[in-house]
Structures are given as structure tokens and as C-alpha cells.
C-alpha atoms as a PDB file:
ATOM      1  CA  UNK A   1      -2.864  44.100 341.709  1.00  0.00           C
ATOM      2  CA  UNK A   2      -1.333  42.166 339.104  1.00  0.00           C
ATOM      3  CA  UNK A   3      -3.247  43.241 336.406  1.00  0.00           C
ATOM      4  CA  UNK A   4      -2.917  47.210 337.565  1.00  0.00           C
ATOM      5  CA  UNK A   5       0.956  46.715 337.188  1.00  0.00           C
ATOM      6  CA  UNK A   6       0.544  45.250 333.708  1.00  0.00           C
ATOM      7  CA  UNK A   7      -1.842  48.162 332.698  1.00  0.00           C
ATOM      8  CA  UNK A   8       0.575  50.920 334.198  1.00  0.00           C
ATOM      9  CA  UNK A   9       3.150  49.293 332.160  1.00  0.00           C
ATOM     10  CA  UNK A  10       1.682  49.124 328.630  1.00  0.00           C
ATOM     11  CA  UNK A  11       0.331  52.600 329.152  1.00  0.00           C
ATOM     12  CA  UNK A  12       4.142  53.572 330.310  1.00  0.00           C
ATOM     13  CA  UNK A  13       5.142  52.068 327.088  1.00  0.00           C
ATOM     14  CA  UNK A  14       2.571  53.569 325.065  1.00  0.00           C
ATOM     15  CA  UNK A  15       3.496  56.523 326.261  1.00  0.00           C
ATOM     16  CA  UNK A  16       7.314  56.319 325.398  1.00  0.00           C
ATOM     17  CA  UNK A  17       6.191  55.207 321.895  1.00  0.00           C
ATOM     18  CA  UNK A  18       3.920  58.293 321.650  1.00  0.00           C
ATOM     19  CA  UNK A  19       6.946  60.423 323.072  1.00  0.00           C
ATOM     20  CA  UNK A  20       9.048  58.711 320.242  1.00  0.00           C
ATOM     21  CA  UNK A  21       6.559  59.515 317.593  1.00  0.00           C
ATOM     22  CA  UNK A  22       6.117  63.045 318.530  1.00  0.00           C
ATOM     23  CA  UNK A  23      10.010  63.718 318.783  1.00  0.00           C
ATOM     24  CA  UNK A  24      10.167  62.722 315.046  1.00  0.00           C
ATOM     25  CA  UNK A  25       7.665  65.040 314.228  1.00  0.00           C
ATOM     26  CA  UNK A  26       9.089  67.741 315.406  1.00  0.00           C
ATOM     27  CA  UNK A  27      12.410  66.317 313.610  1.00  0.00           C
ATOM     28  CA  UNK A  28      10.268  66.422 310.457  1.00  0.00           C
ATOM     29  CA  UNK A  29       8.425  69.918 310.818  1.00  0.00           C
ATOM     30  CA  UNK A  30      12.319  71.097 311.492  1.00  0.00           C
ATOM     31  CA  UNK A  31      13.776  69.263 308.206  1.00  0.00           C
ATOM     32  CA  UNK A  32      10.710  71.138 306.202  1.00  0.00           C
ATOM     33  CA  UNK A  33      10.765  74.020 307.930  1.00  0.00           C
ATOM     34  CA  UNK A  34      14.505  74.400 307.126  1.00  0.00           C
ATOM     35  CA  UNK A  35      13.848  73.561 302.945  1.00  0.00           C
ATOM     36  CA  UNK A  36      11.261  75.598 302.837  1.00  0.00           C
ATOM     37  CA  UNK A  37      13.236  78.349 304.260  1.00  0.00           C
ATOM     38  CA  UNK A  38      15.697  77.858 302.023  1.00  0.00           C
ATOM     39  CA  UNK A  39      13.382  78.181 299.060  1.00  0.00           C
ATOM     40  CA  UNK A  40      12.322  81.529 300.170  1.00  0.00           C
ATOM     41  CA  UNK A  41      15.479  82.667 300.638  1.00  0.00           C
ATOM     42  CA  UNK A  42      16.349  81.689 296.778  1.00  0.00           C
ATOM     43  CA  UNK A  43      12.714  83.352 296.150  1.00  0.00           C
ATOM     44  CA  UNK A  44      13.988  86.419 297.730  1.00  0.00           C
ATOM     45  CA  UNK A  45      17.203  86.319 296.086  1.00  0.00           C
ATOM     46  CA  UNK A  46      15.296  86.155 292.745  1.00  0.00           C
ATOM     47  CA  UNK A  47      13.217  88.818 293.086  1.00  0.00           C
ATOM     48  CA  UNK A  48      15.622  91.450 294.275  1.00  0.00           C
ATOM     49  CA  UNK A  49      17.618  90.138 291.868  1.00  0.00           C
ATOM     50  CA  UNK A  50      14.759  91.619 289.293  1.00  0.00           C
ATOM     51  CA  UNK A  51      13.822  94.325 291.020  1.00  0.00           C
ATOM     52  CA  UNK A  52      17.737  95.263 290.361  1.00  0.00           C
ATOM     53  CA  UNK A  53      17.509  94.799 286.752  1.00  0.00           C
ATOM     54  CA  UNK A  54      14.182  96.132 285.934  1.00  0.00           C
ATOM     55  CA  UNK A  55      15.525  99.455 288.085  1.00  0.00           C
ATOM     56  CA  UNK A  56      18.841  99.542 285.561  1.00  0.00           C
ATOM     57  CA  UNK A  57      16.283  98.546 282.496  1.00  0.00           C
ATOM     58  CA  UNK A  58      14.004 101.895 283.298  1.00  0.00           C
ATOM     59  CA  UNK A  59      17.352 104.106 284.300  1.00  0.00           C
ATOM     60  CA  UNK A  60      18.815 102.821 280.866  1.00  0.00           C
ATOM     61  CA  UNK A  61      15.824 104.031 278.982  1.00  0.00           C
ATOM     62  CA  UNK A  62      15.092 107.209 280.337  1.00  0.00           C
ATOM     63  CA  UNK A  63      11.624 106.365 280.806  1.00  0.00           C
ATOM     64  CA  UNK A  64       8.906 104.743 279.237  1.00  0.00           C
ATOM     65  CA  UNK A  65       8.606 103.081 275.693  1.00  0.00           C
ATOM     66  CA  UNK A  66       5.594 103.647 273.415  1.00  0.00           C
ATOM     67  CA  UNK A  67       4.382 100.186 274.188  1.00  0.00           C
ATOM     68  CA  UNK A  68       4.109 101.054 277.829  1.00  0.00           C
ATOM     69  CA  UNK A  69       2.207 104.188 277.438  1.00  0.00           C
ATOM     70  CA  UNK A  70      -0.155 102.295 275.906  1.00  0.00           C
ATOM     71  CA  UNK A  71      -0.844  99.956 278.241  1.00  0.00           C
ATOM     72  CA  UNK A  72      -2.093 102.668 280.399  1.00  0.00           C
ATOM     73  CA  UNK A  73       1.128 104.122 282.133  1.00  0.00           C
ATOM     74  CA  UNK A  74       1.040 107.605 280.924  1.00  0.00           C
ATOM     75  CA  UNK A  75       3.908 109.805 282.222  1.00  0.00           C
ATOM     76  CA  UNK A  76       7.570 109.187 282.211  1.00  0.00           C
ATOM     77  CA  UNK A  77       9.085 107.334 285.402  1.00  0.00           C
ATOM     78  CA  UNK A  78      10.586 110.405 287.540  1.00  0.00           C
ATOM     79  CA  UNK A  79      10.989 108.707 290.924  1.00  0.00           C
ATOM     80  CA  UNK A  80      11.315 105.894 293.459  1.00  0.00           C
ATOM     81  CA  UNK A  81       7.835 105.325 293.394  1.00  0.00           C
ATOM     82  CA  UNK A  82       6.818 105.428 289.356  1.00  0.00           C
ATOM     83  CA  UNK A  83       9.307 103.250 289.193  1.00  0.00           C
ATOM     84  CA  UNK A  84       8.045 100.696 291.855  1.00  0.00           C
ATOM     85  CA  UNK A  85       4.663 101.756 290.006  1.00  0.00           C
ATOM     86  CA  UNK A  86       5.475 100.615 287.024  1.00  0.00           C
ATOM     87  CA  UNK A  87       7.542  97.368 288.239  1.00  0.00           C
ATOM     88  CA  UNK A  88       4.151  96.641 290.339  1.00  0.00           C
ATOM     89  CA  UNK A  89       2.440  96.831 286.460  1.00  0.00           C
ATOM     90  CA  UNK A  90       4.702  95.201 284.423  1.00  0.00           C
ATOM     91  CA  UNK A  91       5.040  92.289 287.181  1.00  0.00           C
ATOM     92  CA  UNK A  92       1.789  91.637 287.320  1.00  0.00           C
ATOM     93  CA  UNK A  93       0.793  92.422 283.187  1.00  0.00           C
ATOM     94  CA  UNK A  94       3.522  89.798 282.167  1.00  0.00           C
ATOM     95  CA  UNK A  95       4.403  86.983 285.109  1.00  0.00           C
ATOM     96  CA  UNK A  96       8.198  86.328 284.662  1.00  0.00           C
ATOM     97  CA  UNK A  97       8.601  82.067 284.917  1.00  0.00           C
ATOM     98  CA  UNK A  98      11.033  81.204 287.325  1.00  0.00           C
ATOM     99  CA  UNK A  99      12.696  77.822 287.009  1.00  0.00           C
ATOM    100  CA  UNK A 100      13.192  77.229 291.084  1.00  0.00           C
ATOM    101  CA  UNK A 101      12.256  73.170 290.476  1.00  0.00           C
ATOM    102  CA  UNK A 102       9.356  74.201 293.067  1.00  0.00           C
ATOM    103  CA  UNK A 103       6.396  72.075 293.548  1.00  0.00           C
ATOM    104  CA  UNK A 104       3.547  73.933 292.148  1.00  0.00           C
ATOM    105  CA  UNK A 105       0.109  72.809 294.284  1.00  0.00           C
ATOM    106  CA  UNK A 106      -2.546  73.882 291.333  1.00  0.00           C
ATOM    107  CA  UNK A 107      -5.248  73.984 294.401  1.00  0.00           C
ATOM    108  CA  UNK A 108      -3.342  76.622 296.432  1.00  0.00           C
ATOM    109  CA  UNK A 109      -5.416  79.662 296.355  1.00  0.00           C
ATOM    110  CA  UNK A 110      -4.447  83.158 294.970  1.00  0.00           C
ATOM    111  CA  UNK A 111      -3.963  86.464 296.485  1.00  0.00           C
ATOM    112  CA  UNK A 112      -3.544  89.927 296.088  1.00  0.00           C
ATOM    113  CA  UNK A 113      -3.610  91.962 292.947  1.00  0.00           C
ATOM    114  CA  UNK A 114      -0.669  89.797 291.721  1.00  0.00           C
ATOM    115  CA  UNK A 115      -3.082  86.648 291.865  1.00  0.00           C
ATOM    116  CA  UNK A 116       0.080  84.583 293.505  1.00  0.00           C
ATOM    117  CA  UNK A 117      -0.175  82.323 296.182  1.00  0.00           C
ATOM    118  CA  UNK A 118       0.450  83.839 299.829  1.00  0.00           C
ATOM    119  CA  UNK A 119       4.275  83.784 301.005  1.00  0.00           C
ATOM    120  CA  UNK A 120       6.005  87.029 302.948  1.00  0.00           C
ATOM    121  CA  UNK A 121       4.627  89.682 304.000  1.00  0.00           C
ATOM    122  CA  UNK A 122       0.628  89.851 303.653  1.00  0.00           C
ATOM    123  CA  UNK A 123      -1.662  92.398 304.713  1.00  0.00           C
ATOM    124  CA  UNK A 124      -5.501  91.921 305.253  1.00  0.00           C
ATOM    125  CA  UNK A 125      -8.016  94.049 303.500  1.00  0.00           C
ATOM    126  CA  UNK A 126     -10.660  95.612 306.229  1.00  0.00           C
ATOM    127  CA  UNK A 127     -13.168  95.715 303.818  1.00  0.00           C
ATOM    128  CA  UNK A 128     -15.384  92.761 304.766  1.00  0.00           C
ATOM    129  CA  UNK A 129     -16.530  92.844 301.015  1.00  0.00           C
ATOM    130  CA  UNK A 130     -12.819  92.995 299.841  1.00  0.00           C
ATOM    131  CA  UNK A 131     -12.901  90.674 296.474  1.00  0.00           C
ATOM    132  CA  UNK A 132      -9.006  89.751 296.986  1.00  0.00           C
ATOM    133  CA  UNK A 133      -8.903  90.069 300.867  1.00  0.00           C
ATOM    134  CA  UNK A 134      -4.900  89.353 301.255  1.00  0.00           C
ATOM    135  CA  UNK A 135      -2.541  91.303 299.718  1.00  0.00           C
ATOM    136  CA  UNK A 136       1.666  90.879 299.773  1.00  0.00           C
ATOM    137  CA  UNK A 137       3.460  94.292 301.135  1.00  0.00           C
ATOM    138  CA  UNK A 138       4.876  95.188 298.366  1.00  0.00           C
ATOM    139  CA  UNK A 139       2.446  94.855 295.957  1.00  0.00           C
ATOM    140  CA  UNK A 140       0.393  97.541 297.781  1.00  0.00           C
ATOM    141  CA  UNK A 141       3.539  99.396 298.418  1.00  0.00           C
ATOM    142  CA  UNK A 142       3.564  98.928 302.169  1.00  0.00           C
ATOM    143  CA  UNK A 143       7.190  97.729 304.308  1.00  0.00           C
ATOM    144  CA  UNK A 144       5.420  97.890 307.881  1.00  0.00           C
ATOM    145  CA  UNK A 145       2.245  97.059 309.219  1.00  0.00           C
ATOM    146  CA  UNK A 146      -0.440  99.249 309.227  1.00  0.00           C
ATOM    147  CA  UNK A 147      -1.551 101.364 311.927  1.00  0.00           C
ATOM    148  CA  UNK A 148      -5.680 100.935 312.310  1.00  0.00           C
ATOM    149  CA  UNK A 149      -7.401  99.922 309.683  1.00  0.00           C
ATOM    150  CA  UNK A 150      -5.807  99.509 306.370  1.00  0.00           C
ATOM    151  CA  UNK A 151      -8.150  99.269 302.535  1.00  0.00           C
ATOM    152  CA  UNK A 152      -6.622  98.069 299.334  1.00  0.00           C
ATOM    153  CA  UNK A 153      -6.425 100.054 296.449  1.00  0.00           C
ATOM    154  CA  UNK A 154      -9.345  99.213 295.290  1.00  0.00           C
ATOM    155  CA  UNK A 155     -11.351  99.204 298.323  1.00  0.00           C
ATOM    156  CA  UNK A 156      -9.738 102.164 299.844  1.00  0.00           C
ATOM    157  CA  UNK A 157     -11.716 104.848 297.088  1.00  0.00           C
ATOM    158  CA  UNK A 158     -15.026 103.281 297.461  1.00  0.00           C
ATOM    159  CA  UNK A 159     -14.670 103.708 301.777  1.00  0.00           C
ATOM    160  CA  UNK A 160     -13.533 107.248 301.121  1.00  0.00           C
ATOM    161  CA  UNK A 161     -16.715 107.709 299.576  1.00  0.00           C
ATOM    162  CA  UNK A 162     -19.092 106.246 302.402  1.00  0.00           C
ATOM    163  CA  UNK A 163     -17.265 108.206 305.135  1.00  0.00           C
ATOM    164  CA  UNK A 164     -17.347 111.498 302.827  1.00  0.00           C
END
């Protein structure tokens, strides 16, 4: 009997201690949760803080510069969406270093056609051959998600074809 109340004991106190541990877990995951949130929000800040000047940098010129139609973009910006076009391009052409005093992890993987790690938004390729698989909303030029099955620029052309 003795030895039953001894056992329920340490196992009542190994249980506390386990309760403890747990509860500072949860502390922890909060406290990270909370910086990492705070980077994205900066992150966010950031990039609509570029999107903002690269929409006054195209509105200022009128257009496109000789350099640009070179590099493929052929027609003047007219719209909403050559412009997000072309920010998509010139994003992606010429990665803009941001000085956020981030931890970089050089083993994360890559996504989408921006080759950038995954954060946001991120939408899933239903090609099952798909070479990038994940790609960030608006890289693809999406806000919601989609409805059925979605294909990635790339993909999307080559599906057409099968089904056609």
C-alpha cells in the first residue's frame, strides 16, 4: 500500500513538472509567434512600400524604357495589370536586398517563380509534375483562393493542351 502511495505521488509530481514544461512551451511558441509576426508585418510594410514606388516610377515615365523592352516586355504599361506585369518581372529579374537584420536559413527551400522562400499567401500547383509546385498569390496574380483546380503559368498552357 505503501509503495502504491509513493508511486501515485512521483507520477503526480511528474505530472505537474510535465504540466510546467508544457506551459512554457506554449509561453515560447507565443513569444516567437509574436516576433515573427512582427517581422512580417515590417515585410509587408516593405513591400507595399515598393509596390508604391515602383507604381509612381512607371506613372513618372510614361511607360517603358529601352532597356526594358529589351528584356522582353514589349508594349508600353497601359493598365493595372501591365503594371503588376511588369513589377512581377522586374521583381523577380533584379531581387531588391532588404536590410530587415533577418536570419537567413541558407537550407530553407525556394518557391514559386520568384524562387523565395514560402511566407503569405501560397497557392499549390495541381499539376502533379509542377517543377515549382508552390507559388505566393501575388506572384501569379491571384488575391483569393481558387475555385477547383488551379495550374501555374507555366503548367496551365501545357493542361490546356491535353484537355483540347
Amino acid at each position: 500500500m505503501l509503495h502504491s502511495q509513493i508511486l501515485r505521488q512521483r507520477i503526480t509530481e511528474t505530472a505537474d513538472i510535465c504540466k510546467q514544461i508544457a506551459e512554457q512551451k506554449i509561453k515560447l511558441a507565443a513569444q516567437v509567434y509574436k516576433r515573427v509576426d512582427g517581422h512580417v508585418r515590417r515585410l509587408d510594410k516593405y513591400l507595399e512600400k515598393l509596390d508604391q514606388e515602383l507604381k509612381r516610377e512607371i506613372g513618372l515615365r510614361g511607360g517603358l524604357s529601352a532597356a526594358e523592352h529589351k528584356s522582353g516586355i514589349s508594349s508600353p504599361l497601359r493598365n493595372e495589370a501591365d503594371a503588376k506585369s511588369f513589377q512581377k518581372q522586374h521583381v523577380t529579374e533584379q531581387p531588391v536586398s532588404m536590410d530587415l537584420d533577418l536570419p537567413v536559413d541558407p537550407n530553407e527551400p525556394t518557391y514559386c517563380i520568384c524562387n523565395r522562400v514560402s511566407f503569405g499567401e501560397m497557392v499549390a500547383c495541381d499539376n502533379e509534375n509542377c517543377k515549382i509546385e508552390w507559388f505566393h498569390y501575388e506572384c501569379v496574380g491571384i488575391t483569393d483562393p481558387p475555385k477547383g483546380k488551379w495550374y501555374c503559368p507555366e503548367c496551365a498552357p501545357k493542361m490546356r493542351r491535353r484537355k483540347g
